[in-house]
Structure formats: C-alpha cells, structure tokens
PDB file of N, CA and C in Angstrom:
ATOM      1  N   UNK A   1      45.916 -13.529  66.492  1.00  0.00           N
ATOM      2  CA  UNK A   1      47.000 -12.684  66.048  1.00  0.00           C
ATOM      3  C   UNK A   1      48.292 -13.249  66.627  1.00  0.00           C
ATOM      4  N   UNK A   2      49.287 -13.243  65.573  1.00  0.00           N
ATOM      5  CA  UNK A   2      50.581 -14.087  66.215  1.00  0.00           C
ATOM      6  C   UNK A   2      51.525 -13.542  65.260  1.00  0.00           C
ATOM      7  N   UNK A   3      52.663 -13.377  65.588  1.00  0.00           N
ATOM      8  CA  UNK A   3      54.246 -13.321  64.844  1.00  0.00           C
ATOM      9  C   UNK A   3      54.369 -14.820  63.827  1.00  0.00           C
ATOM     10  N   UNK A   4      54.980 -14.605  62.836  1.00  0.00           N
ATOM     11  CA  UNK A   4      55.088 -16.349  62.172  1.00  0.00           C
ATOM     12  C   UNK A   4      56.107 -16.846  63.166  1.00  0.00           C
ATOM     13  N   UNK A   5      56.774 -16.614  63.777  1.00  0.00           N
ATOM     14  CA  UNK A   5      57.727 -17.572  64.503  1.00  0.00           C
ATOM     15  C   UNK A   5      56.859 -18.032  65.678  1.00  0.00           C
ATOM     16  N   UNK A   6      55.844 -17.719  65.968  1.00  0.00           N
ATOM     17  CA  UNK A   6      54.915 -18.257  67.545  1.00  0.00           C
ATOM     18  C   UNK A   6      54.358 -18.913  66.509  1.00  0.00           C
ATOM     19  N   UNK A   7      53.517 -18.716  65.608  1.00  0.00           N
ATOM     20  CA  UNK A   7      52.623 -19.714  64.621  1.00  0.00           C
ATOM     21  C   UNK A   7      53.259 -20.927  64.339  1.00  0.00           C
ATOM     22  N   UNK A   8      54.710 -20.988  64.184  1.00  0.00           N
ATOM     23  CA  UNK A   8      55.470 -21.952  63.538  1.00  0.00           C
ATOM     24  C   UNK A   8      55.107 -22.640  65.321  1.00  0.00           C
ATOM     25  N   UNK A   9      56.061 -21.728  66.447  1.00  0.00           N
ATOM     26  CA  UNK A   9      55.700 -22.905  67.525  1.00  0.00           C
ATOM     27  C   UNK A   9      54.907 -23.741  67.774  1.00  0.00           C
ATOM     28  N   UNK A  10      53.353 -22.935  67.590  1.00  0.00           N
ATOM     29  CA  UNK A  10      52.448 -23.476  68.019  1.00  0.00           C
ATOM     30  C   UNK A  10      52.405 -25.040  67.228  1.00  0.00           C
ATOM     31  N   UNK A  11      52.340 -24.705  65.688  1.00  0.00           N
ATOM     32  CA  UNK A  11      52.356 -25.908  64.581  1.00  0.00           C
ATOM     33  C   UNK A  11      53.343 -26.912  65.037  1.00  0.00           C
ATOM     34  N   UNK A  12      54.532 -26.443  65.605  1.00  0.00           N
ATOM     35  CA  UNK A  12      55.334 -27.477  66.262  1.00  0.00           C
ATOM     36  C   UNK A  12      54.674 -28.115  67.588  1.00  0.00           C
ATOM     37  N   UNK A  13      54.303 -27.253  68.625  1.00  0.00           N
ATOM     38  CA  UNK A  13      54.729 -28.326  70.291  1.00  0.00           C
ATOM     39  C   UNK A  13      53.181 -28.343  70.305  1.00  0.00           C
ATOM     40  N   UNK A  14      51.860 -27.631  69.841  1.00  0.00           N
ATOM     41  CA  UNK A  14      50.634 -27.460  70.585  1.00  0.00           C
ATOM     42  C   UNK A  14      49.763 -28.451  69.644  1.00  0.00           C
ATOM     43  N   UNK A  15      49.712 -29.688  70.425  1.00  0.00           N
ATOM     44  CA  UNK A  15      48.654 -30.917  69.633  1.00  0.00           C
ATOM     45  C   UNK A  15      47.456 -30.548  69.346  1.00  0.00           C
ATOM     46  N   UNK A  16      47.178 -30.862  67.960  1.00  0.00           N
ATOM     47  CA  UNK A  16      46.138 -30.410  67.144  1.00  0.00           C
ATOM     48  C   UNK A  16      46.185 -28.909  66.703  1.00  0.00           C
ATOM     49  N   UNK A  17      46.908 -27.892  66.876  1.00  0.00           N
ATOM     50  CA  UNK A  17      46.901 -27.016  66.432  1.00  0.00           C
ATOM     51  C   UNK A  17      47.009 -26.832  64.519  1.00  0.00           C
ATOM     52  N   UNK A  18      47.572 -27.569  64.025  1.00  0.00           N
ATOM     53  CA  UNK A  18      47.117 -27.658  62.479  1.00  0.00           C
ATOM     54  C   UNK A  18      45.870 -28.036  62.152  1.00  0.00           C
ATOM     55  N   UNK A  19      45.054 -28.538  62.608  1.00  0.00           N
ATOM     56  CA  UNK A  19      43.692 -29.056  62.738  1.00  0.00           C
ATOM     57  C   UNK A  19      42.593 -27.613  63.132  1.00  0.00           C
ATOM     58  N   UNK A  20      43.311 -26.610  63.814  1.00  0.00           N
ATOM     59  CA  UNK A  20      42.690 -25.943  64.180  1.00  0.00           C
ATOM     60  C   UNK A  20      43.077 -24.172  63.122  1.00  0.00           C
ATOM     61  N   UNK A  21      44.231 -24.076  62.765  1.00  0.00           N
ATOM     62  CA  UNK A  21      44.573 -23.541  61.872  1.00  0.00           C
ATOM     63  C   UNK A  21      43.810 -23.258  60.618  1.00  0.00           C
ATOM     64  N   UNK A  22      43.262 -24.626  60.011  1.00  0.00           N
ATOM     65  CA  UNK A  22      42.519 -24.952  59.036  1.00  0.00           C
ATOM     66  C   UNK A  22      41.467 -24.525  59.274  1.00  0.00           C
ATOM     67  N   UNK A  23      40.528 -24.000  59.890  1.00  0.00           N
ATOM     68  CA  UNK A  23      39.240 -23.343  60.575  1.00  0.00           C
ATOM     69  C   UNK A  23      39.616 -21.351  60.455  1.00  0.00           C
ATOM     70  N   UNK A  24      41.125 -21.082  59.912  1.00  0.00           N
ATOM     71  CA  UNK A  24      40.965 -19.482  59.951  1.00  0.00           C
ATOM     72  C   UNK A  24      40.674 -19.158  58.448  1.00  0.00           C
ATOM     73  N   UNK A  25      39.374 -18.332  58.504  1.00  0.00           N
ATOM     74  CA  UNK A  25      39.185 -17.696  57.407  1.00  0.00           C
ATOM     75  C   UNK A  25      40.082 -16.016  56.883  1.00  0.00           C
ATOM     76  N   UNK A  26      40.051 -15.564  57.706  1.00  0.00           N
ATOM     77  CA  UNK A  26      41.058 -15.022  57.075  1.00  0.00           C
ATOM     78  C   UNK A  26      42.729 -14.548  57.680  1.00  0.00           C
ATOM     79  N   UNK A  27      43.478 -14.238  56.634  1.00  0.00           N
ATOM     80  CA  UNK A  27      44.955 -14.650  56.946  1.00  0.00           C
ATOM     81  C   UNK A  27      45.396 -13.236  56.793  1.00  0.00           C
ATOM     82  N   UNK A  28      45.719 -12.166  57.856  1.00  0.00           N
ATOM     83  CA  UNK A  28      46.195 -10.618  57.633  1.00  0.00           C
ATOM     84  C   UNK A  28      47.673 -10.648  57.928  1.00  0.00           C
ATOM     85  N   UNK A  29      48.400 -10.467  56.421  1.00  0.00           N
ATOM     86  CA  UNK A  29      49.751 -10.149  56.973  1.00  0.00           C
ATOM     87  C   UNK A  29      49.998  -8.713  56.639  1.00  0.00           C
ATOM     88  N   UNK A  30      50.176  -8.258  57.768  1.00  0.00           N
ATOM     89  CA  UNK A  30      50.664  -6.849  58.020  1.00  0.00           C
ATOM     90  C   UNK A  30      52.112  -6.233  58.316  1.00  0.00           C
ATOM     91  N   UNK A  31      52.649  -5.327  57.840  1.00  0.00           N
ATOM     92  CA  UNK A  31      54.329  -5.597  57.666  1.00  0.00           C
ATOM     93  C   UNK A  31      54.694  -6.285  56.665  1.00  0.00           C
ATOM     94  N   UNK A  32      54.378  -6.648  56.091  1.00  0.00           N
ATOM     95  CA  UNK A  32      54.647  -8.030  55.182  1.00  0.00           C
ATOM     96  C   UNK A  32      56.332  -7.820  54.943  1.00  0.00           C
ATOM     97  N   UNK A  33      56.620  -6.612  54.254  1.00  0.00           N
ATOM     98  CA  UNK A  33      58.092  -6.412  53.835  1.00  0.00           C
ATOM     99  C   UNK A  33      58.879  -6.516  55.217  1.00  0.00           C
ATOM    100  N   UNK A  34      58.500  -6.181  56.146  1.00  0.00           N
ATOM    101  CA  UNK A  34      59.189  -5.993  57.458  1.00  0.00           C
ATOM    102  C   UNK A  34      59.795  -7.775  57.989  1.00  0.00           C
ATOM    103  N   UNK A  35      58.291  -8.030  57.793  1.00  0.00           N
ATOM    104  CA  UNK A  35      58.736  -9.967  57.759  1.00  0.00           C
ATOM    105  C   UNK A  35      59.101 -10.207  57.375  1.00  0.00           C
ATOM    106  N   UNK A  36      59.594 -10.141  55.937  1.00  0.00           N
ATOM    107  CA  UNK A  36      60.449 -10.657  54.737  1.00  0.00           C
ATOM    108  C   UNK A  36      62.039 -10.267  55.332  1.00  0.00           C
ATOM    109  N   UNK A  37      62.081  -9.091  55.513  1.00  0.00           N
ATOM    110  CA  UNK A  37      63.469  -8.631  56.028  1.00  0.00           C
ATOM    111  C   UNK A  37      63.967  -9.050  57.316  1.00  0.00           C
ATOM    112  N   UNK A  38      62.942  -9.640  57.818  1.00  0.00           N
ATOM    113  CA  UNK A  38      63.529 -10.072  58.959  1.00  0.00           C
ATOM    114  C   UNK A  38      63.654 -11.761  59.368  1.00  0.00           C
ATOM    115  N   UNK A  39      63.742 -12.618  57.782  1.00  0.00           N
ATOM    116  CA  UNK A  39      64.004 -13.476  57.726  1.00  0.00           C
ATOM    117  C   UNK A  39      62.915 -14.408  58.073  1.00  0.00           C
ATOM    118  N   UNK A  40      61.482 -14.076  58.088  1.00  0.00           N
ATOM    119  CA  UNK A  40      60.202 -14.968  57.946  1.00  0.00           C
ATOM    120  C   UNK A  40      59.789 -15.163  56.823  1.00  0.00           C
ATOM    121  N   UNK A  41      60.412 -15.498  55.628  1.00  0.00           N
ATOM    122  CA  UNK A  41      59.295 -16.057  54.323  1.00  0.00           C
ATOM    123  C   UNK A  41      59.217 -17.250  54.375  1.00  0.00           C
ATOM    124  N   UNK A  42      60.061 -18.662  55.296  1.00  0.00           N
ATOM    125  CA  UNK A  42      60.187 -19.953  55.073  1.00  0.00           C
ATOM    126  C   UNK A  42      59.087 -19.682  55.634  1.00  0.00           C
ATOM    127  N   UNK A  43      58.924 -19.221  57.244  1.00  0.00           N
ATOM    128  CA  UNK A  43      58.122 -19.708  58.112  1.00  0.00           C
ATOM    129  C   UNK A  43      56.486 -19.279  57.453  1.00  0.00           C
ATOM    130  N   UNK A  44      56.482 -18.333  57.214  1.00  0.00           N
ATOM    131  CA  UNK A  44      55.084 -17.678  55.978  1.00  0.00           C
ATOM    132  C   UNK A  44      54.521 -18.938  55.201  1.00  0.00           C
ATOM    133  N   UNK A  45      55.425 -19.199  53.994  1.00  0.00           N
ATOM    134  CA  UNK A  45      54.856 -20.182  53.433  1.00  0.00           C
ATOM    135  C   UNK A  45      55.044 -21.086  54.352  1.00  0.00           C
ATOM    136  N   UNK A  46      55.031 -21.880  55.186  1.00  0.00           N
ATOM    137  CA  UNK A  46      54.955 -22.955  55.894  1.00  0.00           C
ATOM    138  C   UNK A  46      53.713 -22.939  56.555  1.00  0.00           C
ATOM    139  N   UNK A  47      53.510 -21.723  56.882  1.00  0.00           N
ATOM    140  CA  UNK A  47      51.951 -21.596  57.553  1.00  0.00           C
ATOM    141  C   UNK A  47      50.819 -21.204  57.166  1.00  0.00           C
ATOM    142  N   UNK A  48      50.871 -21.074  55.802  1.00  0.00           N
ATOM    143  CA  UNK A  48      49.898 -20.617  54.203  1.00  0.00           C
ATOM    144  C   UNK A  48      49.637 -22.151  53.824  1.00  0.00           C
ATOM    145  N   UNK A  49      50.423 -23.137  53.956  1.00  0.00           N
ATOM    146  CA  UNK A  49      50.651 -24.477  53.231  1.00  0.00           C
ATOM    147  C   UNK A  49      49.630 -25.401  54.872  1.00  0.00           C
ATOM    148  N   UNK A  50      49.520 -24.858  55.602  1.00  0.00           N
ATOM    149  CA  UNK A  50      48.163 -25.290  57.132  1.00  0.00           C
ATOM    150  C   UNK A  50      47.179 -24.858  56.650  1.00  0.00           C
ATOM    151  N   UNK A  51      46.998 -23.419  55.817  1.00  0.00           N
ATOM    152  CA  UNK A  51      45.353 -22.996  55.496  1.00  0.00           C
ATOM    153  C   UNK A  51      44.798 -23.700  54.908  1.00  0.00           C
ATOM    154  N   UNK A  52      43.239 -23.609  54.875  1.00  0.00           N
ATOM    155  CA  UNK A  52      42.327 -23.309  53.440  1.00  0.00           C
ATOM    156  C   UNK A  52      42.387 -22.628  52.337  1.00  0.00           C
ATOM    157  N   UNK A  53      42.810 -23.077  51.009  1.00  0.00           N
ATOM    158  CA  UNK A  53      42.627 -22.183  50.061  1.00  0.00           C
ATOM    159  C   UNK A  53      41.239 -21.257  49.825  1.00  0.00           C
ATOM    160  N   UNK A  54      40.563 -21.114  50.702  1.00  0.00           N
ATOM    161  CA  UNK A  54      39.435 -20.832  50.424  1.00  0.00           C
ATOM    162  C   UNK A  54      39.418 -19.177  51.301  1.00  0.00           C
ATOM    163  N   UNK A  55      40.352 -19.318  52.122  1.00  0.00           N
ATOM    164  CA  UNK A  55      39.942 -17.864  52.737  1.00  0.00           C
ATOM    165  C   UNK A  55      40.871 -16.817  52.494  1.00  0.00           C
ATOM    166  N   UNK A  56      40.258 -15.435  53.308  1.00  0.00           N
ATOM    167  CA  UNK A  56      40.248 -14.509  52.810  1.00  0.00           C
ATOM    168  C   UNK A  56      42.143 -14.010  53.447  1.00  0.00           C
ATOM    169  N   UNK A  57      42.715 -13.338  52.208  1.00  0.00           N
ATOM    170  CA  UNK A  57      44.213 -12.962  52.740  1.00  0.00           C
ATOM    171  C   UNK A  57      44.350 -11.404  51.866  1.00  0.00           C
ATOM    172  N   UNK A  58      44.451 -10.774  53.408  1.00  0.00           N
ATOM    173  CA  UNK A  58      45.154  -9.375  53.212  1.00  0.00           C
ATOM    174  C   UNK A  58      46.763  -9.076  53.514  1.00  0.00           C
ATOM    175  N   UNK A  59      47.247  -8.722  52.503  1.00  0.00           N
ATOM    176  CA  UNK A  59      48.881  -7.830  52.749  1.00  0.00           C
ATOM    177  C   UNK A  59      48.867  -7.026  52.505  1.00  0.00           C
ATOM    178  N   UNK A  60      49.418  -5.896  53.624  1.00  0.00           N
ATOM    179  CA  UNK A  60      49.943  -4.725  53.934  1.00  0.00           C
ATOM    180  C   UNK A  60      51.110  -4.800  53.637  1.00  0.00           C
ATOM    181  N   UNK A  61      51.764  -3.669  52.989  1.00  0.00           N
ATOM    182  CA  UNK A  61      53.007  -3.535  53.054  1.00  0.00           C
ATOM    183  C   UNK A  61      53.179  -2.282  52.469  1.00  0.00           C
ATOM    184  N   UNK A  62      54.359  -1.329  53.611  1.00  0.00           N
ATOM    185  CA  UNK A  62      54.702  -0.005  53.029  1.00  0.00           C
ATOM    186  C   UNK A  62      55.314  -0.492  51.419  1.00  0.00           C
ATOM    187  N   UNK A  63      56.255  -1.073  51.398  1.00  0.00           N
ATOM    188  CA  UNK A  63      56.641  -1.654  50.098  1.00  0.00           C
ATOM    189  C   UNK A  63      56.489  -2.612  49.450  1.00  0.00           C
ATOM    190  N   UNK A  64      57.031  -2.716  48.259  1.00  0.00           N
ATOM    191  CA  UNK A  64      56.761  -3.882  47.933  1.00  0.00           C
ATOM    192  C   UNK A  64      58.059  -4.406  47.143  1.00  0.00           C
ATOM    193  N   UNK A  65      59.204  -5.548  47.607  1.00  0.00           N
ATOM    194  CA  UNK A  65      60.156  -5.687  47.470  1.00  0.00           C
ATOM    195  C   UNK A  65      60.098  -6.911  46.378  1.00  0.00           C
ATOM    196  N   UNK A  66      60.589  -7.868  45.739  1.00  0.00           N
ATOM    197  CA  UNK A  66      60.566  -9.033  44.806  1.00  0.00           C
ATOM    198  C   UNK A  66      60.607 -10.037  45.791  1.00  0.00           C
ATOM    199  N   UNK A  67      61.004  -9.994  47.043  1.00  0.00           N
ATOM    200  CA  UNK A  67      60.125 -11.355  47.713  1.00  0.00           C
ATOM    201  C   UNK A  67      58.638 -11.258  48.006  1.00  0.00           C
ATOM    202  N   UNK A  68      58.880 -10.437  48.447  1.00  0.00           N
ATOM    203  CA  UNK A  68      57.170 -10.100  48.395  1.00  0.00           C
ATOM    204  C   UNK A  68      56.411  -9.921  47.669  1.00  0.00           C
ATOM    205  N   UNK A  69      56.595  -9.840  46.047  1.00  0.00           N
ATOM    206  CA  UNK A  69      55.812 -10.292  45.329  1.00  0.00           C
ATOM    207  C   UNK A  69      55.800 -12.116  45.270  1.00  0.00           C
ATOM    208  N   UNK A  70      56.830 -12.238  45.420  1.00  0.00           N
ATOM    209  CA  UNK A  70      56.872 -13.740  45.633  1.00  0.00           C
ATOM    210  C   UNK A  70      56.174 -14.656  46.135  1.00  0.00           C
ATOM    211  N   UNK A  71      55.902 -14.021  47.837  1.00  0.00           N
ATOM    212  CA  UNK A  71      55.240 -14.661  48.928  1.00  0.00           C
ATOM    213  C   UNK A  71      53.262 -14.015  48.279  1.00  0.00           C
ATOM    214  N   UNK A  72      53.121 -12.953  47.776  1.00  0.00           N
ATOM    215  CA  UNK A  72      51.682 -12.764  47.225  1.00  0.00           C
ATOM    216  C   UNK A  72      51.568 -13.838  46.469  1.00  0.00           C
ATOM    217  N   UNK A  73      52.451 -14.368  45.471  1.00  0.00           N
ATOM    218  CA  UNK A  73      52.222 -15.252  44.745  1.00  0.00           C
ATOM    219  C   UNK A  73      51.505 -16.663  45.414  1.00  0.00           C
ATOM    220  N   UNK A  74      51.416 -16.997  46.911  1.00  0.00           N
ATOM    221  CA  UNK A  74      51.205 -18.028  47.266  1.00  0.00           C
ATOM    222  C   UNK A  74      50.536 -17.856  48.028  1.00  0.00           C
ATOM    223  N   UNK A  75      50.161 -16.024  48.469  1.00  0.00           N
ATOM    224  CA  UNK A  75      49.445 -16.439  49.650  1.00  0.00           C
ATOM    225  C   UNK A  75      47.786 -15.560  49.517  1.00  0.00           C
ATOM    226  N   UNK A  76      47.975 -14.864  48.109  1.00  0.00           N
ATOM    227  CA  UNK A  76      46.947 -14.403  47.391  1.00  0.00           C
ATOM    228  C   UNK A  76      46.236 -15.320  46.383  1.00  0.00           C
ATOM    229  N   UNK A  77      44.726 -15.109  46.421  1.00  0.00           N
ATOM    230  CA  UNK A  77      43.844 -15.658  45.036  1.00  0.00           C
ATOM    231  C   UNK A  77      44.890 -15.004  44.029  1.00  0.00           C
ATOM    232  N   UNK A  78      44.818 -15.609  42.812  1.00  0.00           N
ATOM    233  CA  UNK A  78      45.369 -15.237  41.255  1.00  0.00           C
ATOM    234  C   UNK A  78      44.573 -13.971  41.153  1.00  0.00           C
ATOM    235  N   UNK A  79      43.306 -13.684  41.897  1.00  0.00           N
ATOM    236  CA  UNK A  79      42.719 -12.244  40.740  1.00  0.00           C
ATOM    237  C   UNK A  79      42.751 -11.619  41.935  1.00  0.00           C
ATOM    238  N   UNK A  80      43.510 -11.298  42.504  1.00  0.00           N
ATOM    239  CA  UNK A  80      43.808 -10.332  43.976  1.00  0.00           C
ATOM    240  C   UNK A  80      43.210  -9.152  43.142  1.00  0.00           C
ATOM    241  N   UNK A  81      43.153  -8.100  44.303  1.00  0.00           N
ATOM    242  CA  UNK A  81      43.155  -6.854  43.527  1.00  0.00           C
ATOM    243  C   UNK A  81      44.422  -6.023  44.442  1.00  0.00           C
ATOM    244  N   UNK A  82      45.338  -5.052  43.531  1.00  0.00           N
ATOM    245  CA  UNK A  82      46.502  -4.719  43.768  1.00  0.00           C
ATOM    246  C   UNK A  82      46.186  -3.068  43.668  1.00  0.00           C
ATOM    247  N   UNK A  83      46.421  -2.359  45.155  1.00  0.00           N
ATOM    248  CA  UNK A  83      46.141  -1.213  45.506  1.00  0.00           C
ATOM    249  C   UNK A  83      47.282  -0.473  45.896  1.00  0.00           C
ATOM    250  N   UNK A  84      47.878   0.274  44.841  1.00  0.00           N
ATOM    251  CA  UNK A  84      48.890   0.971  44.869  1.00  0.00           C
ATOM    252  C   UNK A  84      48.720   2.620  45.433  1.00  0.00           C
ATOM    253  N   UNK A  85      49.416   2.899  46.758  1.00  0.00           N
ATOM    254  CA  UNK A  85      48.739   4.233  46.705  1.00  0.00           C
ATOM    255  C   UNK A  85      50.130   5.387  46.089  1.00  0.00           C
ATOM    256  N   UNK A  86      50.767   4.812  45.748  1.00  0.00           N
ATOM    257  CA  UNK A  86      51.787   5.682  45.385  1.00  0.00           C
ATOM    258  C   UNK A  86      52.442   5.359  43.813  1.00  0.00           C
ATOM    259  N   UNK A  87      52.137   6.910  42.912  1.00  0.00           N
ATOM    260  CA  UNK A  87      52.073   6.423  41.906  1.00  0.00           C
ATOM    261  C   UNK A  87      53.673   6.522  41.106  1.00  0.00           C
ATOM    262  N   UNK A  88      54.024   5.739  39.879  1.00  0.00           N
ATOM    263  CA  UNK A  88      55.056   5.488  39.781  1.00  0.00           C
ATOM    264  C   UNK A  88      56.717   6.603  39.885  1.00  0.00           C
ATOM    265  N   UNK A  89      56.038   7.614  39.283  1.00  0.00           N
ATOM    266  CA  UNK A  89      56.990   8.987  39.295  1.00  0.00           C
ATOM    267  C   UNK A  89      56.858   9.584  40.732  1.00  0.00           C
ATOM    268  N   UNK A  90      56.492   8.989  41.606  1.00  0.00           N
ATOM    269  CA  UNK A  90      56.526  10.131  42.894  1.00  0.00           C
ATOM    270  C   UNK A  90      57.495   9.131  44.370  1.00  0.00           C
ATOM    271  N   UNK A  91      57.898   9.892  45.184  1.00  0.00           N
ATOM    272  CA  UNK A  91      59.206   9.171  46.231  1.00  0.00           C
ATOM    273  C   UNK A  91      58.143   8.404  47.325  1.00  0.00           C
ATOM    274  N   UNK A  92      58.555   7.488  47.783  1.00  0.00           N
ATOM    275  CA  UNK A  92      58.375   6.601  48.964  1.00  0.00           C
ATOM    276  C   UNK A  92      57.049   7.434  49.534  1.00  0.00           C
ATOM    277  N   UNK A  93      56.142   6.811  50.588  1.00  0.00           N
ATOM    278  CA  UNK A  93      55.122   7.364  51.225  1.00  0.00           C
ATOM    279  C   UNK A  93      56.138   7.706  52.515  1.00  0.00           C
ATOM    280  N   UNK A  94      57.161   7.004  53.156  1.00  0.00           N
ATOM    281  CA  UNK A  94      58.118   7.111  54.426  1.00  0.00           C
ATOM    282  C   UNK A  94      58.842   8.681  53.821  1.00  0.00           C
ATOM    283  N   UNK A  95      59.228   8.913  52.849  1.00  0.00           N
ATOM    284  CA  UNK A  95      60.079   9.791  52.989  1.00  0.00           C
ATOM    285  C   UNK A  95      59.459  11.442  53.124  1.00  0.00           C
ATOM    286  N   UNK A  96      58.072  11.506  52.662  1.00  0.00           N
ATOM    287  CA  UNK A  96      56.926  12.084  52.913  1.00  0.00           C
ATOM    288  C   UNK A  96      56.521  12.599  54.115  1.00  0.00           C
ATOM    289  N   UNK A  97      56.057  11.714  54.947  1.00  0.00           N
ATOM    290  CA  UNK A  97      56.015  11.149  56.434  1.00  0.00           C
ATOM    291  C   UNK A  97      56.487  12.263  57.460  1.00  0.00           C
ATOM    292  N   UNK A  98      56.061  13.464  58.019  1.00  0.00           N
ATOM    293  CA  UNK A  98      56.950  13.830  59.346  1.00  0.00           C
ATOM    294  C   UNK A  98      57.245  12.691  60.452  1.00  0.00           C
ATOM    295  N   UNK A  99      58.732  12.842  60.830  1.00  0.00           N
ATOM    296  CA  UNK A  99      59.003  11.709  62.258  1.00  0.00           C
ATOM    297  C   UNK A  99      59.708  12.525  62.786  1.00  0.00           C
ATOM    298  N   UNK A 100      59.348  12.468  64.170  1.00  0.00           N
ATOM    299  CA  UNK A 100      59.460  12.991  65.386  1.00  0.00           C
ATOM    300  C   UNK A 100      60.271  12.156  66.446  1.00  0.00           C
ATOM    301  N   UNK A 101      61.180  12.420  67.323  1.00  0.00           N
ATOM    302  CA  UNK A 101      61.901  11.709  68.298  1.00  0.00           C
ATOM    303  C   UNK A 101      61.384  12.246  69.650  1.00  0.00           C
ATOM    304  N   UNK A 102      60.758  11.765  70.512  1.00  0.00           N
ATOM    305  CA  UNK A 102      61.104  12.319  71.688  1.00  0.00           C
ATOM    306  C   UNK A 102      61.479  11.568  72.796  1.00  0.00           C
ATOM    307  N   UNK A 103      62.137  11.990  74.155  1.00  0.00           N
ATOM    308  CA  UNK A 103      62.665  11.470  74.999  1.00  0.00           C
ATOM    309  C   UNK A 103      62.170  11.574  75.982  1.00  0.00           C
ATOM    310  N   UNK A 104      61.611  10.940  76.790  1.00  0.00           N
ATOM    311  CA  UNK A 104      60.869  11.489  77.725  1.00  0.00           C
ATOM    312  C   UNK A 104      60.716  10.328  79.254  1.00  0.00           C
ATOM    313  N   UNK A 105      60.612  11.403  80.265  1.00  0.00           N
ATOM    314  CA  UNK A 105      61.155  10.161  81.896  1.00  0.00           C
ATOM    315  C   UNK A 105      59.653   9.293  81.545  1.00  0.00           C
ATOM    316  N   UNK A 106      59.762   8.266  81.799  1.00  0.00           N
ATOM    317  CA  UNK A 106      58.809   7.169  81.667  1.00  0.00           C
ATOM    318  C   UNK A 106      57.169   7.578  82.726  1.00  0.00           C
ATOM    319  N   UNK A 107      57.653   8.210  83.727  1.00  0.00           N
ATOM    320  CA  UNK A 107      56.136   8.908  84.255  1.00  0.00           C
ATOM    321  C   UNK A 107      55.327   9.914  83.344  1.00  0.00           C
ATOM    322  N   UNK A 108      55.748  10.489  82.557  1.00  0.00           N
ATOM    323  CA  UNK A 108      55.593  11.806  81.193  1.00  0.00           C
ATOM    324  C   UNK A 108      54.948  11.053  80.215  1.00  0.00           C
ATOM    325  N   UNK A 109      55.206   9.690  79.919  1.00  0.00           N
ATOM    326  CA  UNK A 109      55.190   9.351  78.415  1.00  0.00           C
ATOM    327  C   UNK A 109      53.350   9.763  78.140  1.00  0.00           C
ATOM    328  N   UNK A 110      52.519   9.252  78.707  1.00  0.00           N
ATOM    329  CA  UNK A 110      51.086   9.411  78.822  1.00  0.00           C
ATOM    330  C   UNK A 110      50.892  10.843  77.803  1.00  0.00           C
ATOM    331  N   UNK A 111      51.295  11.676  79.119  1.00  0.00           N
ATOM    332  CA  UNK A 111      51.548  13.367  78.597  1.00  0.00           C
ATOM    333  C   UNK A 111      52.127  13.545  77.463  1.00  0.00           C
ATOM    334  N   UNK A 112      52.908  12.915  77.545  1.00  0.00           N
ATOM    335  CA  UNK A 112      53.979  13.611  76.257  1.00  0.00           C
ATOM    336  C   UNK A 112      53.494  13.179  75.039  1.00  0.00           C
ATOM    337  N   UNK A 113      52.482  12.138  74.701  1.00  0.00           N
ATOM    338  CA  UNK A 113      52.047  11.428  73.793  1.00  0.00           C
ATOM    339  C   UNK A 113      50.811  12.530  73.411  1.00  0.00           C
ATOM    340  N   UNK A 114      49.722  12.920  74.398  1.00  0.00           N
ATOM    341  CA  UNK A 114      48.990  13.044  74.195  1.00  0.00           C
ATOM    342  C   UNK A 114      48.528  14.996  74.194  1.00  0.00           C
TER     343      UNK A 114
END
C-alpha cells in the first residue's frame, strides 16, 4: 500500500523496484477522484504502464469526474463491470451523509470517539 507519489519514488531511487512491481496482482485505487484532484493522474498512469496487464484493478471513488473516467480507461479491463450506487435523479451520497465536528483535548480523543 503506497500514495502514487512514494510509488513514483520508489520506481525512481529503489533498484529493481520495477522488476518487482510487475509481480502485483492486484492494483486498488481508492479515492481515485481525490487523486485526480490532487494532481496524481501523470503519476497513476506512469505506474499502471510498470504493471501486468493481467491483474486484477479496483476503483473506488465517491465520484466520478471525466478524468476519471479517463484514468478507468487505462487502468481497467475493457469489460469492467461499473457499479453505480447512486441512481441518476437522486443528490450526491456526501450530501446525504450526517458529519459531525468535534473538538476534543487530545487525552479524550479515545473517549470521545468511542
């Protein structure tokens, strides 16, 4: 499990690490839109283009934005299967969502969580 910007390091400074890359069967990008927005799609495809076409790739994503169909385009089989849980006439799953703030002295947090 790695951020694409440590993956990219590794592919950069850690010898043989593309060699060893090629040995992951499957590829979980989680956040996916979150990565996209935060300026990782070079580094994505750069480290999709180290795999095996042969293994297995899951994306998560609360949304789904037009880069990110983009980046499925390269980093999914052609007959993916596409699991929409929110259907077209209804608002965001986030806006749905109760969120809660709390503040709490750092000895509490345990408590306050639980």
């Amino acid at each position: 499990m790695a951020t694409p910007g440590r993956l990219e390091d590794h592919l950069n400074d850690t010898k043989g690490f593309s060699d060893m890359i090629w040995e992951v069967q499957t590829l979980v990008l989680d956040e996916a839109d979150q990565m996209l927005e935060l300026g990782f799609q070079p580094a994505i495809t750069r480290i999709i283009g180290f795999l095996r076409p042969e293994r297995q790739t899951l994306l998560f994503s609360a949304t789904v934005p037009k880069k990110l169909t983009e980046v499925a385009g390269i980093a999914v089989k052609k007959d993916h299967v596409y699991l929409n849980c929110i259907p077209k006439d209804q608002e965001q799953t986030h806006s749905k969502v109760n969120q809660e703030c709390m503040i709490v002295p750092i000895q509490s947090t345990i408590h306050a969580i639980f």
